[in-house]
Structures are given as structure tokens and as C-alpha cells.
C-alpha atoms as a PDB file:
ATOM      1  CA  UNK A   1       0.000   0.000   0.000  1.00  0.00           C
ATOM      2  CA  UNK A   2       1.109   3.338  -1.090  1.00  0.00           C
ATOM      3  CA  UNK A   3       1.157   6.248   1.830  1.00  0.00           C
ATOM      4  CA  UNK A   4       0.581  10.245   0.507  1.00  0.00           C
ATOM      5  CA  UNK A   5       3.302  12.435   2.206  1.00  0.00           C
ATOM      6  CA  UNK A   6       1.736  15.775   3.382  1.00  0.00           C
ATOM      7  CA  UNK A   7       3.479  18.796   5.443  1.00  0.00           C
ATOM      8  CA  UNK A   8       2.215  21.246   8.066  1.00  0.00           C
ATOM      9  CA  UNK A   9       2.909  24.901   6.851  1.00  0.00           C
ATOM     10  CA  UNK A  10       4.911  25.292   9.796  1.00  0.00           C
ATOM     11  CA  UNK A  11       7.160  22.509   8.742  1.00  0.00           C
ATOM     12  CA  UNK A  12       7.760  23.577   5.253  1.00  0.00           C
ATOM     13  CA  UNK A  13       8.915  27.327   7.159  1.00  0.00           C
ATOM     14  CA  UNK A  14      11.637  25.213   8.899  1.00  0.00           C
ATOM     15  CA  UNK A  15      12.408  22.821   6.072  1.00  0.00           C
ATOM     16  CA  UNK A  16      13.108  25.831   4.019  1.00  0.00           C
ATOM     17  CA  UNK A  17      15.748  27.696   6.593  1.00  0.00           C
ATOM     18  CA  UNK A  18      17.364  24.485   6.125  1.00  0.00           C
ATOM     19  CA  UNK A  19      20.757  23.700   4.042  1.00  0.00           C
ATOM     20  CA  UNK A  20      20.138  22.231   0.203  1.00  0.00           C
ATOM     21  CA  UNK A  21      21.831  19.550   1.756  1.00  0.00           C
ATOM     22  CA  UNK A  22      19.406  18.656   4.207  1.00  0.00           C
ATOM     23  CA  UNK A  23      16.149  19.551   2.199  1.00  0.00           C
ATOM     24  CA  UNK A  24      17.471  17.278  -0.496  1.00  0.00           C
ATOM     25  CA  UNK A  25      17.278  14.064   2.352  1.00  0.00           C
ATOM     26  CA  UNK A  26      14.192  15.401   3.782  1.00  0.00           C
ATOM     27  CA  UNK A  27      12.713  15.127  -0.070  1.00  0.00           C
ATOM     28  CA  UNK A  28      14.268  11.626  -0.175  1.00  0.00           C
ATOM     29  CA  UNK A  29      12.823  10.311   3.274  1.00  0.00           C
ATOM     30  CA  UNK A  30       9.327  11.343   1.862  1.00  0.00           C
ATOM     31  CA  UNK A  31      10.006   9.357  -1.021  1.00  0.00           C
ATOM     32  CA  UNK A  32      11.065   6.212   0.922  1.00  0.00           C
ATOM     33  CA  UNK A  33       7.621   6.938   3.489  1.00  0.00           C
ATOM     34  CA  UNK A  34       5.660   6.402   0.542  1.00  0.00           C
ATOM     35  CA  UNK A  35       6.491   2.866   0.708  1.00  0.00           C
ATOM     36  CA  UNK A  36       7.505   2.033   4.291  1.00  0.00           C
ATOM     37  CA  UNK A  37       5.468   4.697   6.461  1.00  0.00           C
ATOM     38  CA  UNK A  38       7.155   3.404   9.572  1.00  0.00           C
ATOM     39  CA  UNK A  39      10.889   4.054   9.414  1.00  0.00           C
ATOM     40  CA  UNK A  40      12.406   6.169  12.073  1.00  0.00           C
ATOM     41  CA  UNK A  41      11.746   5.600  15.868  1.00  0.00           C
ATOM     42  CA  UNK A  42       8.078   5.341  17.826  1.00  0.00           C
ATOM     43  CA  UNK A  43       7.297   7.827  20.279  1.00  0.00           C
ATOM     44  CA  UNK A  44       4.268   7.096  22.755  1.00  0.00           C
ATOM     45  CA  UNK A  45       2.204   6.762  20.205  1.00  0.00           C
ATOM     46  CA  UNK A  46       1.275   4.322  17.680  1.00  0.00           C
ATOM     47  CA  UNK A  47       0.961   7.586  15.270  1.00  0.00           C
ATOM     48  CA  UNK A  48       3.643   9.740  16.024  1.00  0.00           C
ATOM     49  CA  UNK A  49       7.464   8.858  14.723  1.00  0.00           C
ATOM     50  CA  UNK A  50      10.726  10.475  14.667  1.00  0.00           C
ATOM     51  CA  UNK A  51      13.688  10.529  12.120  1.00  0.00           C
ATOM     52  CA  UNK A  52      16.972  12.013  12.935  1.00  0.00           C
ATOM     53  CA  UNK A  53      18.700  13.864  10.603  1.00  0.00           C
ATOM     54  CA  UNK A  54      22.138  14.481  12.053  1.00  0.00           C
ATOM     55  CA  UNK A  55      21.675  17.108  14.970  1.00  0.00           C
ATOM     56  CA  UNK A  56      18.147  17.393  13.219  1.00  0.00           C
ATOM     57  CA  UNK A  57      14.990  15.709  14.408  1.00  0.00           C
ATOM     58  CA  UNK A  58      11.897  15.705  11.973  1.00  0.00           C
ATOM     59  CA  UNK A  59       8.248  14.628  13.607  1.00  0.00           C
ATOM     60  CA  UNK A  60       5.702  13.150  11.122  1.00  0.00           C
ATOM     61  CA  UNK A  61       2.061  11.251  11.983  1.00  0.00           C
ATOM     62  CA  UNK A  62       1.418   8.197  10.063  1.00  0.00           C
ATOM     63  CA  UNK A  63      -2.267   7.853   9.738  1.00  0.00           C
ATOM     64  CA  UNK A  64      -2.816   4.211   8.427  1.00  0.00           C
ATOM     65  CA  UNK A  65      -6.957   5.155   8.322  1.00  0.00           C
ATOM     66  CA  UNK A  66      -6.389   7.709   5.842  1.00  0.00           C
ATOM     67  CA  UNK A  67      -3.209   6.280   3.908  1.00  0.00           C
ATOM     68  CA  UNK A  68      -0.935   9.384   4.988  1.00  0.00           C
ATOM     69  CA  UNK A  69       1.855  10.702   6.593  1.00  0.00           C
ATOM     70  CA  UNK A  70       1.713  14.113   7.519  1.00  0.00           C
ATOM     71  CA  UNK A  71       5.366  16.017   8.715  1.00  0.00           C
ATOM     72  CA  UNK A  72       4.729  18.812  11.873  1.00  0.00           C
ATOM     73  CA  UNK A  73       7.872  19.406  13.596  1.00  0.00           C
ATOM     74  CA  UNK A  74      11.547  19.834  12.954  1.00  0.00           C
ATOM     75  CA  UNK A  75      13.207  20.117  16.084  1.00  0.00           C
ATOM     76  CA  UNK A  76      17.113  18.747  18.191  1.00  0.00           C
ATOM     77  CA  UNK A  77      18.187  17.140  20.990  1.00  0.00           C
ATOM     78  CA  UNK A  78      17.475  20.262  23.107  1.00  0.00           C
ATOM     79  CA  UNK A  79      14.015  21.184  22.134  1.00  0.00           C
ATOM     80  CA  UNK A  80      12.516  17.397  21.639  1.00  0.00           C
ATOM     81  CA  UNK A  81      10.648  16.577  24.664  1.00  0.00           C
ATOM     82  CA  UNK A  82       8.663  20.104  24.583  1.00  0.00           C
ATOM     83  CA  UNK A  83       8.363  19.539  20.353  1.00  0.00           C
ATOM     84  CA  UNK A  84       7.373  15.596  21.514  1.00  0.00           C
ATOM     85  CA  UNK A  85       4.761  17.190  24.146  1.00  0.00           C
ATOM     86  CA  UNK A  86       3.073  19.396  21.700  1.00  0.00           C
ATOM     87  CA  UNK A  87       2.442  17.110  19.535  1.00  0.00           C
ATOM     88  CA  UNK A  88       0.905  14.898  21.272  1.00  0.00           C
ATOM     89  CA  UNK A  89      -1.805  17.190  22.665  1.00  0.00           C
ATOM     90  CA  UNK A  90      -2.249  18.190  19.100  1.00  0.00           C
ATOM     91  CA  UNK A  91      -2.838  15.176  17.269  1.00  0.00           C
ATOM     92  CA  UNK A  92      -6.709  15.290  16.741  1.00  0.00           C
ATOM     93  CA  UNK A  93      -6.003  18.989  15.328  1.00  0.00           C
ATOM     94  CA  UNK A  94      -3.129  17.658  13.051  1.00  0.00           C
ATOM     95  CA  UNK A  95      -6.086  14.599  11.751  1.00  0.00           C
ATOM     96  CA  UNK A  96      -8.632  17.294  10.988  1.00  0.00           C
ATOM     97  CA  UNK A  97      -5.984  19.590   9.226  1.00  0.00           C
ATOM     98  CA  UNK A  98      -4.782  16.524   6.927  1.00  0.00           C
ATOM     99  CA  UNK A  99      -8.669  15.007   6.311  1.00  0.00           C
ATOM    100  CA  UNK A 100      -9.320  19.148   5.306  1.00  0.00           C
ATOM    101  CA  UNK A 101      -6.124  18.567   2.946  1.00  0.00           C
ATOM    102  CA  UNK A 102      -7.691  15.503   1.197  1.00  0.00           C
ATOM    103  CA  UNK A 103     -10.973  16.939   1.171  1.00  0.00           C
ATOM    104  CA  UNK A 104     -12.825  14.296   3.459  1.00  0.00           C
ATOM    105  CA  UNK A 105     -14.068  17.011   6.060  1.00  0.00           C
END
């Protein structure tokens, strides 16, 4: 089964301050999600994953109901457990935001 990559607005501002460098991985690991939604580590949630990039740390909810993946957060070592945190207490928003994306709201 094929998974549809999506982004937060908010993570495309930070993707963009990033180095070519690093946007060019970031646009491969949403290539390789397509097919294997689950790479990078669990955390406390079925839904909500992390990949580290380097120093880097990108957030991303796989949402097997709706075939997507949808990238919030890009975050470090410092700043994870507060970026981690907010998440969490935002996942029903992030679910509404994506189903508005694919039109099923």
C-alpha cells in the first residue's frame, strides 16, 4: 500500500531555513515513506514517529486510516521533549488539518 506524504505549513517554514543539503534528504525520506510509512523511531504513540537527521529531528504522523503521513515538527536534541509534548496534545487537530487537505471534512 502506497502512503501520501503531506506537510504542516509550519514545517515547510523550517524545512526551508534548512541547508540544500538537508532539504534534499528530507525530499528523499518522503520518497522512501511512501512505501515504508514506519521508518524512524516510535514515540508514545502508535501515530507519532521520529527521524533524525544528524543534529536534526523531523516529527511526522502516520495515519494508516487515511493512507498518509503528515510532517509537523523539525526540532534537536534540546528542544525534543517540549516539540514531543506538543504534539501529542495536538494530534486530533493535526487529523482534521490533513482530512481538510484531502478533502474528506
Amino acid at each position: 500500500m502506497v502512503f501520501e506524504v503531506y506537510r504542516t505549513e509550519t514545517f515547510d517554514k523550517e524545512m526551508n531555513k534548512l541547508e540544500n543539503e538537508y532539504q534534499e534528504r528530507i525530499q528523499n525520506l518522503f520518497l522512501q515513506l511512501k512505501v515504508n510509512p514506519y521508518l524512524g523511531d516510535p514515540l508514545r504513540s502508535k501515530v507519532l514517529r521520529e527521524k533524525r537527521l544528524d543534529e536534526k529531528r523531523l516529527y511526522f504522523l502516520v495515519f494508516e486510516d487515511l493512507n498518509s503521513v503528515l510532517f509537523v515538527a523539525i526540532g534537536n536534541k534540546k528542544t525534543q521533549q517540549k516539540t514531543i509534548d506538543c504534539i501529542l496534545e495536538l494530534i486530533d487537530e493535526y487529523k482534521i488539518y490533513l482530512k481538510k487537505l484531502l478533502g474528506k471534512v
